[in-house]
Protein backbone atom coordinates (compact mmCIF):
# COMPACT_ATOMS: atom_id res chain seq x y z
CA UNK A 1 7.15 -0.30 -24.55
CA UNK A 2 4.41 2.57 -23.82
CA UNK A 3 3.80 1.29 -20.49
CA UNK A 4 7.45 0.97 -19.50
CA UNK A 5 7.44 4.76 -20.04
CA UNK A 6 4.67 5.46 -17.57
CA UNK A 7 6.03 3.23 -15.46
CA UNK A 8 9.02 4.62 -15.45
CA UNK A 9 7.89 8.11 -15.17
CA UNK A 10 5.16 7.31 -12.05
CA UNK A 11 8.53 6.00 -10.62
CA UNK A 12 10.65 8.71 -10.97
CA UNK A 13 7.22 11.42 -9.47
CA UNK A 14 7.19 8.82 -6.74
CA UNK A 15 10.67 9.39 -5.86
CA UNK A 16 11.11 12.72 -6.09
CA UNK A 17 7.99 12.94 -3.24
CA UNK A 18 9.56 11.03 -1.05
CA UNK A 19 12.19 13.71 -0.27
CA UNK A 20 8.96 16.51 0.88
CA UNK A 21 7.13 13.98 2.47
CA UNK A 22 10.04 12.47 4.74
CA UNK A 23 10.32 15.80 6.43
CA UNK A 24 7.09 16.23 7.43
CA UNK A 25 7.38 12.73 9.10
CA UNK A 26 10.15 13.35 11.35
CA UNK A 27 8.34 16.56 12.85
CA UNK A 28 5.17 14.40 13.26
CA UNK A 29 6.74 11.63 14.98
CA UNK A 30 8.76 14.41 16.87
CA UNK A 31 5.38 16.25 17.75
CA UNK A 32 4.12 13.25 19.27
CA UNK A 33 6.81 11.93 21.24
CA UNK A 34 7.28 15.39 23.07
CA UNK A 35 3.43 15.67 23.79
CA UNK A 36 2.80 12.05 25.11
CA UNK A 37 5.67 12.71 27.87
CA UNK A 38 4.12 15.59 28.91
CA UNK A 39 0.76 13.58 29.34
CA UNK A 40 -1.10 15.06 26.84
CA UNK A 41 -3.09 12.06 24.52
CA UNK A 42 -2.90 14.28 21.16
CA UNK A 43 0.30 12.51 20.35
CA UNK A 44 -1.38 9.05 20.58
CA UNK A 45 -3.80 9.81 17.85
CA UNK A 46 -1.33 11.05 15.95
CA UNK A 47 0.30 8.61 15.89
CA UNK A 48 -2.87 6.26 15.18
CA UNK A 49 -3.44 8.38 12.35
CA UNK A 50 0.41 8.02 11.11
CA UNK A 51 -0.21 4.37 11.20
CA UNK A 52 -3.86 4.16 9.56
CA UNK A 53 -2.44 6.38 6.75
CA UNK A 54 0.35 3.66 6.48
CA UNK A 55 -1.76 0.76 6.44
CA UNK A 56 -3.86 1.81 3.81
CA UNK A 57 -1.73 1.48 0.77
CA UNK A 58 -0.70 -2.03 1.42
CA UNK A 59 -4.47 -2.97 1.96
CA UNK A 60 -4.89 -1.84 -1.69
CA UNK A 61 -2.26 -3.48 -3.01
CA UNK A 62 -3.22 -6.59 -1.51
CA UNK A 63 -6.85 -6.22 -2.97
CA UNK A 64 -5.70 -5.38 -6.24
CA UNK A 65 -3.40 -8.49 -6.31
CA UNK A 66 -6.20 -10.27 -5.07
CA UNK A 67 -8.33 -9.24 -7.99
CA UNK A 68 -5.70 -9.93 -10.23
CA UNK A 69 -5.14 -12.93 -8.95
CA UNK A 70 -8.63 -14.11 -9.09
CA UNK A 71 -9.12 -12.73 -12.95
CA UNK A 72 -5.99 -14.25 -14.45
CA UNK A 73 -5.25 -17.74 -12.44
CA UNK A 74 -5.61 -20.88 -15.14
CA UNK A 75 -8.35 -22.64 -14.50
CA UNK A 76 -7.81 -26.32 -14.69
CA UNK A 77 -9.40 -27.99 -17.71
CA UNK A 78 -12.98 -29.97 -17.70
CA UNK A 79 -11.78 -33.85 -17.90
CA UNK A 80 -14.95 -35.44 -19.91
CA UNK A 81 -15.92 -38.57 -19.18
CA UNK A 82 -15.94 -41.25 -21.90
CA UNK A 83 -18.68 -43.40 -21.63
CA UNK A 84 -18.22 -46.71 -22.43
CA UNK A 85 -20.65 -49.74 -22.90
């Protein structure tokens, strides 16, 4: 039940972050649109950069589920041979 708690509270942190951080998005992606039609290639790595910085959490959570994964799959038993005569 402790780790339904943390849980719950890393959820509830999460959330609340999402609010200040969806802001900053908007003028990012605005930033960049208005600079690549006036033919200036800032925008483009900003917008690389918006997409590398998106990329990377669901390349750890697809490493750590790997891990997982490969730590806690059931192995299939060792049949032994009988050896008759």
């Amino acid at each position: 039940m402790k780790w339904f708690k943390y849980l719950l509270l890393i959820f509830a942190l999460s959330c609340s972050a999402a609010s200040v951080s969806y802001g900053q998005c908007a003028m990012c992606t605005l930033n960049a649109e208005n600079s690549t039609k006036e033919g200036n290639m800032q925008g483009r790595g900003l917008n690389d950069g918006i997409l590398f910085l998106l990329v990377i959490p669901y390349l750890a959570a697809a490493g750590l589920g790997y891990l997982w994964y490969k730590k806690y799959r059931k192995k299939s038993p060792v049949k032994k041979k009988l050896l008759t005569r």
